[in-house]
C-alpha atoms as a PDB file:
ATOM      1  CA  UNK A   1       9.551   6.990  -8.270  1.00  0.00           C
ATOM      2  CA  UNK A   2      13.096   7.290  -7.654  1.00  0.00           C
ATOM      3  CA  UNK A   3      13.533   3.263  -8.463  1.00  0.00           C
ATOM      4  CA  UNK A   4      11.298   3.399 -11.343  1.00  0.00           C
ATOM      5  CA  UNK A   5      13.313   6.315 -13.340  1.00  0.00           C
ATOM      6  CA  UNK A   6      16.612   4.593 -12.404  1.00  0.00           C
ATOM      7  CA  UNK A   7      15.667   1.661 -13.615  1.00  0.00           C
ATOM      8  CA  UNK A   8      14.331   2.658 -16.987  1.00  0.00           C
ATOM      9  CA  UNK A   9      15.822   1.221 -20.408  1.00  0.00           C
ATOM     10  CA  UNK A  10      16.943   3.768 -22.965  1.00  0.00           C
ATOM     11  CA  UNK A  11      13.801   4.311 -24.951  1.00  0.00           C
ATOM     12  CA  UNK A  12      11.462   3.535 -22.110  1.00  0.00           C
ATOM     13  CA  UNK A  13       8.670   6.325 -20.817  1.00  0.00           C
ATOM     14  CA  UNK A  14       7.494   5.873 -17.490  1.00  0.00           C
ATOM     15  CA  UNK A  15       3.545   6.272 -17.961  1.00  0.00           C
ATOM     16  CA  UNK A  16       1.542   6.030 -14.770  1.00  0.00           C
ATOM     17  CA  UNK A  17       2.191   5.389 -10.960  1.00  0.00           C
ATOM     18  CA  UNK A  18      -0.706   3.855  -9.151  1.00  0.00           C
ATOM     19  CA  UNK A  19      -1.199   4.898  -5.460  1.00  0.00           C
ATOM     20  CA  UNK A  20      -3.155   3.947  -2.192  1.00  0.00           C
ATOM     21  CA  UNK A  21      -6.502   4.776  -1.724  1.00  0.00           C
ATOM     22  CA  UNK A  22      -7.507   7.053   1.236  1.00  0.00           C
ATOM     23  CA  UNK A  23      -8.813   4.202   3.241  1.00  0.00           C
ATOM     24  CA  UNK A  24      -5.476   2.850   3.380  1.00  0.00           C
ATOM     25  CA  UNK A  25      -4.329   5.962   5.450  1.00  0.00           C
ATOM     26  CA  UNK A  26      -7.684   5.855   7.635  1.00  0.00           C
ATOM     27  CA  UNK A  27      -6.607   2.483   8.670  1.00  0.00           C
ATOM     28  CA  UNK A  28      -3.712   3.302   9.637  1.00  0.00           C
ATOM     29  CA  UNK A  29      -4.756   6.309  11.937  1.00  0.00           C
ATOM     30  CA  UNK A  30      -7.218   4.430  13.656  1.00  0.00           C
ATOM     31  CA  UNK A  31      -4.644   1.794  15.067  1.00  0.00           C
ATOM     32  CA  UNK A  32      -2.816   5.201  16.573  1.00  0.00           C
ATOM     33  CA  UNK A  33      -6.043   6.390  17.601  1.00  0.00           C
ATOM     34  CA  UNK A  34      -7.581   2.863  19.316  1.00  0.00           C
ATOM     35  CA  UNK A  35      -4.386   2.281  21.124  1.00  0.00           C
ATOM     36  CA  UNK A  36      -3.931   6.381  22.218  1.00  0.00           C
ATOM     37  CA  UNK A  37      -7.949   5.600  24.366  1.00  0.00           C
ATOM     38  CA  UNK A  38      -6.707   4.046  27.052  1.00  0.00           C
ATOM     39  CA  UNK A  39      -3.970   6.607  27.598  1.00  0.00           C
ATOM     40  CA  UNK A  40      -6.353   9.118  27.360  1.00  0.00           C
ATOM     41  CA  UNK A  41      -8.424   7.513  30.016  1.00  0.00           C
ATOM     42  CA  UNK A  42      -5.617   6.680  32.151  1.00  0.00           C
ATOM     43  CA  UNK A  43      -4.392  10.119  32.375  1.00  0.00           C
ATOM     44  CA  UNK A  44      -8.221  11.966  32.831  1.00  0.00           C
ATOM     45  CA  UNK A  45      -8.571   9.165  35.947  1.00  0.00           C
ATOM     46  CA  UNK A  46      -5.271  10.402  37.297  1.00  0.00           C
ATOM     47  CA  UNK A  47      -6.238  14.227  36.971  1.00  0.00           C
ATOM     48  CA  UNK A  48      -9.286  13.145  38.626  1.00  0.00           C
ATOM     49  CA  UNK A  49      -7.657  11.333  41.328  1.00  0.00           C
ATOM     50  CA  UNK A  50      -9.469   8.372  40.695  1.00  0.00           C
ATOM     51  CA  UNK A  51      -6.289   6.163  41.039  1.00  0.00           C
ATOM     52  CA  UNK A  52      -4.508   5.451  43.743  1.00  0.00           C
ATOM     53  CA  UNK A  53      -0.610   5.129  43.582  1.00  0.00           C
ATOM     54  CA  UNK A  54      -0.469   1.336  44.248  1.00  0.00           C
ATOM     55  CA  UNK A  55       0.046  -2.201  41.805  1.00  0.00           C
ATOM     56  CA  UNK A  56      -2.940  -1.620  39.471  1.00  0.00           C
ATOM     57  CA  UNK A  57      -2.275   2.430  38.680  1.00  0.00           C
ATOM     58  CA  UNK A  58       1.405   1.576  37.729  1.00  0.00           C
ATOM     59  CA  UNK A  59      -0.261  -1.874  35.863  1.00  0.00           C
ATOM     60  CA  UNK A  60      -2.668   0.367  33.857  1.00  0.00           C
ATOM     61  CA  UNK A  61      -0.105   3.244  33.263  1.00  0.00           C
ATOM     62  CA  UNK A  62       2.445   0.268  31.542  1.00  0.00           C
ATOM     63  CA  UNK A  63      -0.816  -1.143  29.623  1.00  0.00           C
ATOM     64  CA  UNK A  64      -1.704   2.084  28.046  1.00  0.00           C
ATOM     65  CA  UNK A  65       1.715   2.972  27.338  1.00  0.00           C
ATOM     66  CA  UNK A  66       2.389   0.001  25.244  1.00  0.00           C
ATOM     67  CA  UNK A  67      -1.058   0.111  23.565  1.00  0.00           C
ATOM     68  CA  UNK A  68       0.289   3.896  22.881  1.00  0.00           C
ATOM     69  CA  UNK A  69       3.759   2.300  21.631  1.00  0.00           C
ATOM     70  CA  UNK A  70       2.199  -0.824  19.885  1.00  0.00           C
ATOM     71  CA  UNK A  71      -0.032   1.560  18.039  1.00  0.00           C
ATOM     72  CA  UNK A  72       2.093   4.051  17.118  1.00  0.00           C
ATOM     73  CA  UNK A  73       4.406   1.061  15.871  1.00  0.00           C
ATOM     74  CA  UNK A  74       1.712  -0.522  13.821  1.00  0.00           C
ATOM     75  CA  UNK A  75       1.031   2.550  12.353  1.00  0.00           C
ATOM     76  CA  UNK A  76       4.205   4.188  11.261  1.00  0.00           C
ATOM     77  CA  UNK A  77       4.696   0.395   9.830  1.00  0.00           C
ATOM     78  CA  UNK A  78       1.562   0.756   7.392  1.00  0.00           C
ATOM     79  CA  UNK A  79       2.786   4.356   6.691  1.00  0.00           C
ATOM     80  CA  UNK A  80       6.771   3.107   5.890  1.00  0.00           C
ATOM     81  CA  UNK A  81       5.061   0.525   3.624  1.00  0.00           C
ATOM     82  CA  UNK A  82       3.115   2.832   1.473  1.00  0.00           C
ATOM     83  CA  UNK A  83       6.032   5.531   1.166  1.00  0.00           C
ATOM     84  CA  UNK A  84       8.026   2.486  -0.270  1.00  0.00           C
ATOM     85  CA  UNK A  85       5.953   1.212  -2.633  1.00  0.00           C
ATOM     86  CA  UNK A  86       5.802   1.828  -6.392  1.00  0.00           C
ATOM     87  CA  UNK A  87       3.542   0.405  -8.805  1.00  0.00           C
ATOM     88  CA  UNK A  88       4.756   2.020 -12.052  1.00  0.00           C
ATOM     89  CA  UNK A  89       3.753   1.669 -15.342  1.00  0.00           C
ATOM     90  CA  UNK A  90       6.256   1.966 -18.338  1.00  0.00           C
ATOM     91  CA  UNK A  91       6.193   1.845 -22.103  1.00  0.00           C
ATOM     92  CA  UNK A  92       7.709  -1.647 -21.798  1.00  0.00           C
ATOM     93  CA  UNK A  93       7.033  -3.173 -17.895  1.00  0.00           C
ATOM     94  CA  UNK A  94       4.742  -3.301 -15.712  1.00  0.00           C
ATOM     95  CA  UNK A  95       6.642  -2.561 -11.852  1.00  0.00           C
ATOM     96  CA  UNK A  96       5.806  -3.540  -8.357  1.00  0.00           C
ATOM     97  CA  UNK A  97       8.798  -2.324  -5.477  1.00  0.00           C
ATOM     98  CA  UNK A  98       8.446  -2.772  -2.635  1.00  0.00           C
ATOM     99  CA  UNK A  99      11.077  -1.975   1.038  1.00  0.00           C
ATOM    100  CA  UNK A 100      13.453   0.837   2.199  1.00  0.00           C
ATOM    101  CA  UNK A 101      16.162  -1.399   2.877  1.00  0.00           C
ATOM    102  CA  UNK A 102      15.535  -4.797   2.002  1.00  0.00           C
ATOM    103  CA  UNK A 103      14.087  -4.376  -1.561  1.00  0.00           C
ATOM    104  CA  UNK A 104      11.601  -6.843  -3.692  1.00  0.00           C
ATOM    105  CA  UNK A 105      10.630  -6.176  -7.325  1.00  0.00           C
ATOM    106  CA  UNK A 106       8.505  -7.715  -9.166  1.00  0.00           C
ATOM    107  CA  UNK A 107       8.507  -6.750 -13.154  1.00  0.00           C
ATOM    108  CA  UNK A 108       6.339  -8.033 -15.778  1.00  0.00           C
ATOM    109  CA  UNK A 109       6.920  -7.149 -19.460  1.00  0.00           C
ATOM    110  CA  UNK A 110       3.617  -5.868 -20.799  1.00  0.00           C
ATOM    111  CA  UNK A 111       3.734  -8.317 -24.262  1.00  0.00           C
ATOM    112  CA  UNK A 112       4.013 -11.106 -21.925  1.00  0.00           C
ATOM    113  CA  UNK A 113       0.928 -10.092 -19.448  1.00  0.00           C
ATOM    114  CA  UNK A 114      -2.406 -12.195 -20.194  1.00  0.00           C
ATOM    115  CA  UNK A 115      -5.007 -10.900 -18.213  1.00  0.00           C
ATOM    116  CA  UNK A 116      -5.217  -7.886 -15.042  1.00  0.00           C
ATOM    117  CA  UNK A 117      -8.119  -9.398 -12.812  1.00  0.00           C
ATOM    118  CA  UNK A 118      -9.266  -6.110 -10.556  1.00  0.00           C
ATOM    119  CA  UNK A 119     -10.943  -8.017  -7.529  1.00  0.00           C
ATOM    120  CA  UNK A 120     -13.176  -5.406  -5.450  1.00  0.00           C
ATOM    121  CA  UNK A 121     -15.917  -6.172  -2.619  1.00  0.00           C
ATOM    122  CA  UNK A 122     -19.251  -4.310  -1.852  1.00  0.00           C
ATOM    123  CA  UNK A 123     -17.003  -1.932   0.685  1.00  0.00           C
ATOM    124  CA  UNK A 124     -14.216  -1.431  -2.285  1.00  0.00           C
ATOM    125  CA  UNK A 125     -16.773  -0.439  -4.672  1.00  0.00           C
ATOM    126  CA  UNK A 126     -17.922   2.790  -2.811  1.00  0.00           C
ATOM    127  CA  UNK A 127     -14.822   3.827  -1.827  1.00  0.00           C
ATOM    128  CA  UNK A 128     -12.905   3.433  -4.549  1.00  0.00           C
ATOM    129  CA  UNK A 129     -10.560   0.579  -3.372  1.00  0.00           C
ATOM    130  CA  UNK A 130      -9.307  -2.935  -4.948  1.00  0.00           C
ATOM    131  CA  UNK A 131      -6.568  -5.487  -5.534  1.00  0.00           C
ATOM    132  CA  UNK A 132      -5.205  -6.045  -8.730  1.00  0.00           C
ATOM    133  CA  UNK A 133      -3.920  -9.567 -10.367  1.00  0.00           C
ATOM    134  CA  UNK A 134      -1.757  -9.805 -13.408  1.00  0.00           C
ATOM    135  CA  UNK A 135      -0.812 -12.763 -14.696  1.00  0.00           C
ATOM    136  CA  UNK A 136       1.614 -13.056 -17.127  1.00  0.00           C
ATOM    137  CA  UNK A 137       2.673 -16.193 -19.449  1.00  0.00           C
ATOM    138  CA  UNK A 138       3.533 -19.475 -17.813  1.00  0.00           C
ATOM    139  CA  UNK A 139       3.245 -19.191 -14.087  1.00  0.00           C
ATOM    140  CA  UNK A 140       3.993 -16.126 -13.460  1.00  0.00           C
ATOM    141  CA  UNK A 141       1.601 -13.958 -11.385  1.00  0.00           C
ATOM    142  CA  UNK A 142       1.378 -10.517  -9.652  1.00  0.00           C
ATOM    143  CA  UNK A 143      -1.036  -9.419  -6.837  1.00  0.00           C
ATOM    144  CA  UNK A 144      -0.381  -5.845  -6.240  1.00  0.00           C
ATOM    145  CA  UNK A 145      -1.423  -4.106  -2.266  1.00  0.00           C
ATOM    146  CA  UNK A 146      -4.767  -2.199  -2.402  1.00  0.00           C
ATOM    147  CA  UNK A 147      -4.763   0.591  -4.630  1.00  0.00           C
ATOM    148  CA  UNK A 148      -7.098   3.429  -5.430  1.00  0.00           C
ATOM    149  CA  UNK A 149      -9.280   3.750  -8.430  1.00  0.00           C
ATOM    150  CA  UNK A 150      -8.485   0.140  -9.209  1.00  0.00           C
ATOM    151  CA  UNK A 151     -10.696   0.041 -12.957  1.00  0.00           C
ATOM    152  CA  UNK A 152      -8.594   2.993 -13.639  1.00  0.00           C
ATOM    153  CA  UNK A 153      -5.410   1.642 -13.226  1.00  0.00           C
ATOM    154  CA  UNK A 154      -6.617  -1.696 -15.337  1.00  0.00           C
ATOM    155  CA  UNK A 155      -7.368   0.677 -17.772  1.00  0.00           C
ATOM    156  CA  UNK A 156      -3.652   2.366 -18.422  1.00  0.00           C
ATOM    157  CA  UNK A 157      -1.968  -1.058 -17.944  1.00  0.00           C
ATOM    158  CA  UNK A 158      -4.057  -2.530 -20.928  1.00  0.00           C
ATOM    159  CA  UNK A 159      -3.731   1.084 -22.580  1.00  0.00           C
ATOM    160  CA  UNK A 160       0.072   0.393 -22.213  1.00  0.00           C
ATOM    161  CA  UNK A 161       0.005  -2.974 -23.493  1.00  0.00           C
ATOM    162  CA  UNK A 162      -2.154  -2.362 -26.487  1.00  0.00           C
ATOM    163  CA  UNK A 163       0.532   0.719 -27.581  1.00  0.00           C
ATOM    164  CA  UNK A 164       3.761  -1.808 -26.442  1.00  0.00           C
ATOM    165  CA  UNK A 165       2.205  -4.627 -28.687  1.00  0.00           C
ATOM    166  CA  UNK A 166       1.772  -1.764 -31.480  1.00  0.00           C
ATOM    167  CA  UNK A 167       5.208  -0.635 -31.403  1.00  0.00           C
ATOM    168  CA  UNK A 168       6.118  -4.420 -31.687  1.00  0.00           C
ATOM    169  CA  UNK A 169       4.283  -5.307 -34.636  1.00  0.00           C
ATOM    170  CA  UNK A 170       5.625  -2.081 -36.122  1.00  0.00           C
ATOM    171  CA  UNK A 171       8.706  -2.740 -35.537  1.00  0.00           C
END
């Protein structure tokens, strides 16, 4: 949000933030807990003395540990990625930021959007999950991560474009 309110023109309201749906976060504690089984199992075989102290115990001890590693990597990855991403809406753009230190922003004015597509399967339905598409004149297009409550969010970006297109023929 941080980005958003720094980046905002005088005369500009920041409206709505969009955010991840639950699933998103289930996802990414399953990779941690997948690749944390076959430490588990590793260390309940050496409490049991199952394994001997030869070539395959150390080969299984480095295999779980970097199942351990890779999934706590893959993890904290998906977790980084959701803390730095903002999908604003404002009285005037539409926002998508994403990265910590290398940073990519995509902004579309909302006069110049055309259509938001929400694109949802069977799965995304029930739990409240989707992908939105905005397209914007000429070639420009926008396909924003999976967020929650994706109708919803349709809903205050055309909400936002119906008052921004008000204010211009007002004005």
């Amino acid at each position: 949000m941080g980005y958003v309110k720094r980046t905002l023109a005088p005369g500009e309201d920041y409206l709505y933030r969009a955010h991840f749906n639950w699933t998103y976060d289930f996802r990414s504690w399953v990779w941690l807990v997948f690749s944390a089984i076959p430490t588990g199992l590793w260390l309940y075989a050496l409490r049991m003395d199952a394994l001997r102290h030869d070539f395959l115990s150390e080969s299984l001890a480095y295999l779980s540990g970097a199942s351990l590693t890779l999934g706590a990597v893959l993890c904290l990855s998906r977790f980084v990625r959701k803390w730095t991403t903002v999908i604003a809406v404002t009285s005037v753009r539409l926002i998508l930021k994403t990265g910590m230190i290398a940073r990519a922003s995509h902004e579309v004015m909302l006069d110049e959007i055309e259509e938001v597509l929400v694109k949802q399967s069977f799965l995304g339905r029930i739990l409240g999950y989707g992908v939105l598409r905005v397209r914007g004149t000429g070639d420009s297009t926008v396909e924003f991560p999976v967020v929650g409550s994706p109708t919803k969010v349709r809903k205050e970006i055309e909400a936002a474009i119906m008052r921004a297109r008000g204010a211009a023929k007002a004005a």
